[in-house]
C-alpha atoms as a PDB file:
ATOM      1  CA  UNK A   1      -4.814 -28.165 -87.164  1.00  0.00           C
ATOM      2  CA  UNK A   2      -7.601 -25.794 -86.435  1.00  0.00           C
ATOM      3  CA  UNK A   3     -11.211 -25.810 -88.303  1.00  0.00           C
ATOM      4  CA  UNK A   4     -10.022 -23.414 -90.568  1.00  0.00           C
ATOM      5  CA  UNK A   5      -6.861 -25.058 -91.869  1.00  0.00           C
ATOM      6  CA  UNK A   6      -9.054 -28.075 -92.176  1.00  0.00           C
ATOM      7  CA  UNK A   7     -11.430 -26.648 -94.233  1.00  0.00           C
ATOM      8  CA  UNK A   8      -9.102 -24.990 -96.558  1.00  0.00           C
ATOM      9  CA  UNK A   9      -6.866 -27.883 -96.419  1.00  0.00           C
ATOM     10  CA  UNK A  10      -9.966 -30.149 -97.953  1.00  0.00           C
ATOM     11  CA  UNK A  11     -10.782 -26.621-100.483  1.00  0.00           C
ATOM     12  CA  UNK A  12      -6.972 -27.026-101.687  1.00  0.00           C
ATOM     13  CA  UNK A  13      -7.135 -30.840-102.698  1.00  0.00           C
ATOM     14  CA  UNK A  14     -10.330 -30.193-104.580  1.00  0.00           C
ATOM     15  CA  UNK A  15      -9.103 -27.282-106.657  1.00  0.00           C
ATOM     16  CA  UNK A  16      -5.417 -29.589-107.190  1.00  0.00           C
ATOM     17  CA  UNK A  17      -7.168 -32.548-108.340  1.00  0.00           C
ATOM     18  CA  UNK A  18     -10.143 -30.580-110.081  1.00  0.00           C
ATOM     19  CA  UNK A  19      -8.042 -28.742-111.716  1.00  0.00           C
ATOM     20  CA  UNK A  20      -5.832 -31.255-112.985  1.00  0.00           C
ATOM     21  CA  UNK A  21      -8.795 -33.005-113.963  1.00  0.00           C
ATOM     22  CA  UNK A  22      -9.620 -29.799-116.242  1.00  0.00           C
ATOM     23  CA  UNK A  23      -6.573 -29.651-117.720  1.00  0.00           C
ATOM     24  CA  UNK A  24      -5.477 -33.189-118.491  1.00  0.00           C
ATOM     25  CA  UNK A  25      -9.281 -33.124-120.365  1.00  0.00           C
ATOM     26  CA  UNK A  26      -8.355 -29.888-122.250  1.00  0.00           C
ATOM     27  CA  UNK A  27      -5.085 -31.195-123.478  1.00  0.00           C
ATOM     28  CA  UNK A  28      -6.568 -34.742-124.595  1.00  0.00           C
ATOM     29  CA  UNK A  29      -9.474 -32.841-126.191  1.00  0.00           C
ATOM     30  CA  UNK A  30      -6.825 -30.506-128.016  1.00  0.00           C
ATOM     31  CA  UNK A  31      -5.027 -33.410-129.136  1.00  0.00           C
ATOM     32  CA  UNK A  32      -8.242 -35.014-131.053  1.00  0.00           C
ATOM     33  CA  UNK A  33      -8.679 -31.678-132.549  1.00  0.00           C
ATOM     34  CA  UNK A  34      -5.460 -30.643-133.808  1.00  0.00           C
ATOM     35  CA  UNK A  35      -4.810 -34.503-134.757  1.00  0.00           C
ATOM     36  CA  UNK A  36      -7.724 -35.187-136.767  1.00  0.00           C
ATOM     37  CA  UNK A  37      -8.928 -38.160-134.585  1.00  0.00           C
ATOM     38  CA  UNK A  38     -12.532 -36.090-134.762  1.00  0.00           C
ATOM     39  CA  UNK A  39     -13.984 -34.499-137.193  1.00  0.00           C
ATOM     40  CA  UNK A  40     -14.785 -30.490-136.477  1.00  0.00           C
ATOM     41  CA  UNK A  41     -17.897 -29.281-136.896  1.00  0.00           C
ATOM     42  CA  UNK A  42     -17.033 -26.012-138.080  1.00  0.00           C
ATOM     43  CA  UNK A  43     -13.571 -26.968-140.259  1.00  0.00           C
ATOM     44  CA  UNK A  44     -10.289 -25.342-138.750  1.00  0.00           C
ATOM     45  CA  UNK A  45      -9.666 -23.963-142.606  1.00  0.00           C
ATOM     46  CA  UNK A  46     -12.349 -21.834-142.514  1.00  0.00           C
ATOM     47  CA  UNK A  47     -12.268 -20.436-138.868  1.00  0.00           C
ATOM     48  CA  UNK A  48     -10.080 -17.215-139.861  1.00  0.00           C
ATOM     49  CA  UNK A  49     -12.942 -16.223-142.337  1.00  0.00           C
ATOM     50  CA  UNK A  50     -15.855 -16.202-139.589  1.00  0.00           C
ATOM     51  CA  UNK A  51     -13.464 -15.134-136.462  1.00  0.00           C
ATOM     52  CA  UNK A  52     -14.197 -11.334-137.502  1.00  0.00           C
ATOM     53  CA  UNK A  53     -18.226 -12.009-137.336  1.00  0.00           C
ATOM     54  CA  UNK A  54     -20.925 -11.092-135.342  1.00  0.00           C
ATOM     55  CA  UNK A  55     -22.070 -14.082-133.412  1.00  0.00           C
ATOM     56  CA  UNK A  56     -25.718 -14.357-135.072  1.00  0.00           C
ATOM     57  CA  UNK A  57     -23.616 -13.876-138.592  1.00  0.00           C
ATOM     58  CA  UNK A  58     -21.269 -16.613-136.982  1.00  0.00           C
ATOM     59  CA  UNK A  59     -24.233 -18.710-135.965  1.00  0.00           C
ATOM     60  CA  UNK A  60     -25.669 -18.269-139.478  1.00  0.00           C
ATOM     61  CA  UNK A  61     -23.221 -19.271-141.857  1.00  0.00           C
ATOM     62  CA  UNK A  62     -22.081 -22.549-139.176  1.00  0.00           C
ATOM     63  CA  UNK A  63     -25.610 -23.819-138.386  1.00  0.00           C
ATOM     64  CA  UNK A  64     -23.784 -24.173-134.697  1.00  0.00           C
ATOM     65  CA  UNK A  65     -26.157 -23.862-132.153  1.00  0.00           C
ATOM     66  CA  UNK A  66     -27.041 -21.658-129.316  1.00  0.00           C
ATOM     67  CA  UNK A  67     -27.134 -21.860-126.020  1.00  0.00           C
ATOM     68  CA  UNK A  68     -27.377 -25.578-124.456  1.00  0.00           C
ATOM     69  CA  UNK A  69     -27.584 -26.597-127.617  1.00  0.00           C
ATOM     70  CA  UNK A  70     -23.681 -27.206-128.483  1.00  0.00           C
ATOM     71  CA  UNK A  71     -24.141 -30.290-126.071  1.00  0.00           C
ATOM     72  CA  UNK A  72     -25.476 -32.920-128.754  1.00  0.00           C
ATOM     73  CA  UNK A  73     -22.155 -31.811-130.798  1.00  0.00           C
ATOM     74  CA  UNK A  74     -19.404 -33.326-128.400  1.00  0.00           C
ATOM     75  CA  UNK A  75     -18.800 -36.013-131.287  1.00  0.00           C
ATOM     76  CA  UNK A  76     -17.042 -33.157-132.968  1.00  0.00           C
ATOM     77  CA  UNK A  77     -13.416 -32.170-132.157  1.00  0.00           C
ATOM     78  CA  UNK A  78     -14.231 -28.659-131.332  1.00  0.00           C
ATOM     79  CA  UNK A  79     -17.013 -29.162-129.140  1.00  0.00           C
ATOM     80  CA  UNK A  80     -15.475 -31.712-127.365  1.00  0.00           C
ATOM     81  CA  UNK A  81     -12.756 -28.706-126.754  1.00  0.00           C
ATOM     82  CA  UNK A  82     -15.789 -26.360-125.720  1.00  0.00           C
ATOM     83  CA  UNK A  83     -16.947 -28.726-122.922  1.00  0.00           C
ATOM     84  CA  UNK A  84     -13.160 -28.867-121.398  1.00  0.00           C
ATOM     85  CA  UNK A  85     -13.836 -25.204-121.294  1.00  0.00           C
ATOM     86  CA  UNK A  86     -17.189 -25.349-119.727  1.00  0.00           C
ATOM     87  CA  UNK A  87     -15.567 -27.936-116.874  1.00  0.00           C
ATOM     88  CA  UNK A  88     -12.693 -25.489-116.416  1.00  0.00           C
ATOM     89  CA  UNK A  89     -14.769 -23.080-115.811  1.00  0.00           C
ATOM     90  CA  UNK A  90     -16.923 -25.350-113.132  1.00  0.00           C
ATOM     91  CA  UNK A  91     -13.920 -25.869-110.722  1.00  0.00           C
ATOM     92  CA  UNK A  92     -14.743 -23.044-108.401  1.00  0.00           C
ATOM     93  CA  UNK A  93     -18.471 -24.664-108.284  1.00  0.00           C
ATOM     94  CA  UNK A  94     -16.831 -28.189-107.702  1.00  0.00           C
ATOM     95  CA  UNK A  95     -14.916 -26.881-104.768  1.00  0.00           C
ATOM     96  CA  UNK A  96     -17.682 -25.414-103.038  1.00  0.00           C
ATOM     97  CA  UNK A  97     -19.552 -28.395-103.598  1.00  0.00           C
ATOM     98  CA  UNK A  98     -16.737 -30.579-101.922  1.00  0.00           C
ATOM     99  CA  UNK A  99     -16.348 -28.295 -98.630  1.00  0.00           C
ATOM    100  CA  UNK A 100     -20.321 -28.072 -98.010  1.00  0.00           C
ATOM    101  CA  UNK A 101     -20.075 -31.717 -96.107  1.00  0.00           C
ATOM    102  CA  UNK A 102     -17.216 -30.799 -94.126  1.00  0.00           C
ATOM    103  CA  UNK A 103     -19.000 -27.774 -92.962  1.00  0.00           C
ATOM    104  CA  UNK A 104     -22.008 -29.152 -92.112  1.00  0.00           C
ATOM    105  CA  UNK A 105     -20.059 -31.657 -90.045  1.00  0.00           C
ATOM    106  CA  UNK A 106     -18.163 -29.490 -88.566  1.00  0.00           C
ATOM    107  CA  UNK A 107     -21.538 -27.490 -87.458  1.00  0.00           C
ATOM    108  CA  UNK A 108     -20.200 -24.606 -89.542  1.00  0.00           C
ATOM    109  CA  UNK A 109     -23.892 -23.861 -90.827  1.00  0.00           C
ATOM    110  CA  UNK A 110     -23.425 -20.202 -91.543  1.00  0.00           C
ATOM    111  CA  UNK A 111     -20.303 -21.051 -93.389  1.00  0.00           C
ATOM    112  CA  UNK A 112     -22.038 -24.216 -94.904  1.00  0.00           C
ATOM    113  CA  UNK A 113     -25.311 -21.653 -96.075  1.00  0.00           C
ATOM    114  CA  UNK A 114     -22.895 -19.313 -97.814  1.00  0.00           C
ATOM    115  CA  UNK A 115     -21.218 -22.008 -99.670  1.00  0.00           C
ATOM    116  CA  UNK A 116     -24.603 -23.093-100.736  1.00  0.00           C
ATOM    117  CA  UNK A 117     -25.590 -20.074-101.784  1.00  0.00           C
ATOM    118  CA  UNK A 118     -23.029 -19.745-103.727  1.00  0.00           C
ATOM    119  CA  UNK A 119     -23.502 -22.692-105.334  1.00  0.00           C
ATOM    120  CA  UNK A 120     -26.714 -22.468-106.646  1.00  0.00           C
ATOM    121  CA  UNK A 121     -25.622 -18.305-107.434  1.00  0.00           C
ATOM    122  CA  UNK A 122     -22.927 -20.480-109.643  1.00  0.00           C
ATOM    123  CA  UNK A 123     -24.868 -23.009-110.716  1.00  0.00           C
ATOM    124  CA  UNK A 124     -27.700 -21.028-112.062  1.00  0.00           C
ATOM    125  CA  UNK A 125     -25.156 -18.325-114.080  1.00  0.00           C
ATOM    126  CA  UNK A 126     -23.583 -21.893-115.576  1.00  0.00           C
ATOM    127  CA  UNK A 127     -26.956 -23.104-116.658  1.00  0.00           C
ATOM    128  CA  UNK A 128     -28.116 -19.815-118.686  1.00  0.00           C
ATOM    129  CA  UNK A 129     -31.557 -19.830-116.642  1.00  0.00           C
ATOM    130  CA  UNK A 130     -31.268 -16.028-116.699  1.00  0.00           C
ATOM    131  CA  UNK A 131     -30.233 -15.435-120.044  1.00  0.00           C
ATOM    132  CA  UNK A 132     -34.021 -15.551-121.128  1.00  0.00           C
ATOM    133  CA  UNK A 133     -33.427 -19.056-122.636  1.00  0.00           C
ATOM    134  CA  UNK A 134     -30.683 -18.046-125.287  1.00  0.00           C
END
């Protein structure tokens, strides 16, 4: 196998397990929201009224929180639901993550600084740092 097969060989078995990871979370996390098991925070009922809204109308008449500030709420069905989201959306940062110590091993330090830089560039769009706090 040559470097390259190896490294996308080791990619691969991150994104399968990662992303069945993801998945198997989103499903559970449906399940205690559509079965009651957790309370919502903002009730199911009234979702089709506030669906058309603007989000600072949206935010108003919830009291849900923005930015980072949903994370306190993951007692609450829906939240819980958001954060399976928020994972889903970190398998591509997971991935890069798992390859960078291969690389470096391999002496693939171009490679390895690309992946890193791509990290953080993911990293810091997941963490809101340049949304001016919001």
């Amino acid at each position: 196998m040559t470097r390259e097969e190896v490294i996308q060989e080791v990619y691969a078995r991150w994104l399968d397990v990662s992303t069945r990871v993801a998945f198997a979370a989103s499903l559970l996390a449906f399940f205690v929201y559509a079965s009651g098991l957790l309370p919502a925070f903002v009730p199911l009922q009234t979702l089709p009224a506030l669906w058309g809204l603007p989000v600072d109308r949206y935010l108003e008449k919830t009291g849900a929180p923005s930015g980072w500030g949903w994370l306190h709420l993951l007692g609450f069905a829906d939240y819980l639901s958001l954060a399976c989201m928020a994972l889903v959306g970190q398998v591509t940062l997971l991935c890069c993550l798992g390859i960078l110590p291969l690389l470096l091993r391999l002496g693939e330090r171009l490679q390895a600084a690309l992946i890193a830089a791509q990290a953080l560039v993911l990293f810091i769009a997941a963490s809101g740092f340049l949304a001016g706090g919001r």
